[in-house]
Protein backbone atom coordinates (compact mmCIF):
# COMPACT_ATOMS: atom_id res chain seq x y z
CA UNK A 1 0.00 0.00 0.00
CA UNK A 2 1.83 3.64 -1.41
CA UNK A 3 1.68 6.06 1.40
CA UNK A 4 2.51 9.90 1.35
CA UNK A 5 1.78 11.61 4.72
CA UNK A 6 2.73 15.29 4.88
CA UNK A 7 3.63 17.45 7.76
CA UNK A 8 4.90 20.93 9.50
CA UNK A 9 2.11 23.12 7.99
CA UNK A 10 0.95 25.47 10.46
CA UNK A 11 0.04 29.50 10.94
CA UNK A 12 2.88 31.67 10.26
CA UNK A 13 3.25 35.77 9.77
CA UNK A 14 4.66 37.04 6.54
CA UNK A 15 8.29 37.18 6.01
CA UNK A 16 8.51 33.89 8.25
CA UNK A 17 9.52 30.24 7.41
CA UNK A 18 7.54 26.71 7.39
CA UNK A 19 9.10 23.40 6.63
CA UNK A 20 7.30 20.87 4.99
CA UNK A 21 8.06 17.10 4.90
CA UNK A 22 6.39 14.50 3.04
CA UNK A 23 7.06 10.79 4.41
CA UNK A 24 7.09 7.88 1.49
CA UNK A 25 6.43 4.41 1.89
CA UNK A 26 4.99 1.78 -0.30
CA UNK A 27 7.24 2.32 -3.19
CA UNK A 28 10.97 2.14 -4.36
CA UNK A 29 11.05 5.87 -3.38
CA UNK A 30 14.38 7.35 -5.10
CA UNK A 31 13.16 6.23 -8.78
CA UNK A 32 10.16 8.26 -8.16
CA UNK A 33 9.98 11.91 -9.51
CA UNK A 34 8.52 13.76 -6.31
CA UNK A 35 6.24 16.96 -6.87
CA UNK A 36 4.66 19.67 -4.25
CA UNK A 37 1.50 21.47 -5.07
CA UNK A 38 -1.01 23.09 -3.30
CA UNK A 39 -4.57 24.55 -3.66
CA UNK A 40 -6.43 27.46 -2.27
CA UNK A 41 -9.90 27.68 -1.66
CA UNK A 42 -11.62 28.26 -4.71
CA UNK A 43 -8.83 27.85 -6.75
CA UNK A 44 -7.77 24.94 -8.83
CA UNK A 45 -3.90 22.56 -7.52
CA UNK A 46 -1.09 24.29 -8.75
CA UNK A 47 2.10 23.17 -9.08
CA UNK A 48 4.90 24.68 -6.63
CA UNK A 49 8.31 22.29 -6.82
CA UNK A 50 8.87 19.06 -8.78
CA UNK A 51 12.45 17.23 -7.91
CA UNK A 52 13.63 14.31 -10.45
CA UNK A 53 14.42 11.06 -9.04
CA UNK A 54 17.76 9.57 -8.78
CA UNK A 55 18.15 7.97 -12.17
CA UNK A 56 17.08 11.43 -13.73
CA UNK A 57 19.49 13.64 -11.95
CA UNK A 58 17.75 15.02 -8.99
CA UNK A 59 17.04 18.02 -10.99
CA UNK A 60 14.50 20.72 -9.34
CA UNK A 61 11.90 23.03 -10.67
CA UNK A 62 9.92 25.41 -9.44
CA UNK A 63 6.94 28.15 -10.44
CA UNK A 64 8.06 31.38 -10.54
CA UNK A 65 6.66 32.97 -7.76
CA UNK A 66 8.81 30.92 -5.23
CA UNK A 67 11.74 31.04 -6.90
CA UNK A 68 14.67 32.04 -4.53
CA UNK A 69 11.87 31.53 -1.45
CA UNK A 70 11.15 27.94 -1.45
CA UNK A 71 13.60 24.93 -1.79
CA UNK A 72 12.98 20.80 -2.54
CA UNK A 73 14.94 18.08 -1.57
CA UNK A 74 14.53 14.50 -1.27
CA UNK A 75 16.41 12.23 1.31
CA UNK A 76 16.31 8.79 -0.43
CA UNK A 77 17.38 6.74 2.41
CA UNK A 78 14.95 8.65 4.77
CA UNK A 79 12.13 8.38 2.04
CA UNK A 80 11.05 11.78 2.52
CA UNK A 81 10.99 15.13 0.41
CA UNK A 82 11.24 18.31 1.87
CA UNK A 83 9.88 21.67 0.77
CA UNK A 84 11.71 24.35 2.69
CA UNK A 85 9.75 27.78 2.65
CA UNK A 86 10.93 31.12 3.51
CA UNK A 87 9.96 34.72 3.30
CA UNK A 88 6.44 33.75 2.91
CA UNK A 89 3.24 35.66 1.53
CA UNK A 90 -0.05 35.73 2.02
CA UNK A 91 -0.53 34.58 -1.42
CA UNK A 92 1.24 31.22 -0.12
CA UNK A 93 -1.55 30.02 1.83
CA UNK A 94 -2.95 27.16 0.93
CA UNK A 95 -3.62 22.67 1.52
CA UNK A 96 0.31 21.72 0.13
CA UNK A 97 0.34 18.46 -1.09
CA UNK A 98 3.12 16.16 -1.68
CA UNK A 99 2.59 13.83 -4.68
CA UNK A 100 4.59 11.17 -6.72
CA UNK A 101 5.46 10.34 -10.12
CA UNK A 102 6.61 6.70 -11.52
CA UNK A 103 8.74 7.46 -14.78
CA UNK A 104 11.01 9.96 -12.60
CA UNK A 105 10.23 12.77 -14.65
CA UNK A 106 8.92 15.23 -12.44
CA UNK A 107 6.02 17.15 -14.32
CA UNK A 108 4.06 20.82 -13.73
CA UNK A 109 1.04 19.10 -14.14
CA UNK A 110 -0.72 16.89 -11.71
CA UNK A 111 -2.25 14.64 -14.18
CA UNK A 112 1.20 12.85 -14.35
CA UNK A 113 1.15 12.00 -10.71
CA UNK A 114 0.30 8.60 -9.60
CA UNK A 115 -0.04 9.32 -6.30
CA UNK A 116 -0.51 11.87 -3.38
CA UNK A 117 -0.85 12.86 0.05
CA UNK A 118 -3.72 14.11 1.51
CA UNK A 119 -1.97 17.64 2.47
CA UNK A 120 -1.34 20.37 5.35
CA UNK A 121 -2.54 23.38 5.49
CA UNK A 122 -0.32 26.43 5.04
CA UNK A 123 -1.84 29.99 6.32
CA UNK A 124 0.67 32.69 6.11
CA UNK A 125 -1.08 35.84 8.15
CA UNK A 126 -0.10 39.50 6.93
C-alpha cells in the first residue's frame, strides 16, 4: 500500500519560514519523480516544486513565484521530500500536497502523478 503523509504546515506571519516534509512508503522511493503542489480555496492545484528522481538527476523546478523563497529536496534513504519555505506571503496560503510520479520525470502538471498525500494546510497571516 503507497503512502505519502505530509507534515509541519501550520500559521505563520509574513516574512517567516515553514518546513514541509512528506514521508514515502509503499514504493521504491528514489526512482520516483517527487512533486509539491497546493490549492487554495476556490482555486484549482497548482504546481509549486517538482524534484527528479535519482536515475534522472535530482534536478528541481519550481513556479516562478517561489523562486529564490522555497527549496525541494529529497532524502532517499529517509524516504522523505522536503519543501523548505521562507519569506512567505499571504498569497502562499494554501492545503500543500506532496505527490509522486513513476517514470522519474517530475512534471508541472498533476495529471502525471500517480499518487498523493492528503496535504497540510499552510496559512501565512499578513
Amino acid at each position: 500500500q503507497v503512502q505519502l503523509v505530509e507534515s509541519g504546515g501550520g500559521l505563520v506571519q509574513a516574512g517567516g519560514s515553514l518546513r514541509l516534509s512528506c514521508a514515502v512508503s509503499g514504493i521504491t522511493f528514489s526512482r520516483y519523480g517527487m512533486g509539491w503542489f497546493r490549492q487554495a480555496p476556490g482555486k484549482e492545484r497548482e504546481f509549486v516544486a517538482s524534484i527528479r528522481g535519482t536515475g534522472t538527476g535530482e534536478s528541481t523546478y519550481y513556479r516562478d513565484s517561489v523562486k529564490g523563497r522555497f527549496n525541494i529536496s529529497r532524502d532517499n534513504a529517509k524516504n522523505t521530500v522536503t519543501l523548505q519555505m521562507d519569506s512567505l506571503k499571504p498569497e502562499d496560503t494554501a492545503v500543500y500536497l506532496c505527490a509522486a510520479e513513476s517514470t522519474g520525470f517530475s512534471s508541472w502538471y498533476a495529471r502525471e502523478y500517480d499518487y498523493w498525500g492528503q496535504g497540510t494546510q499552510v496559512t501565512v497571516s499578513s
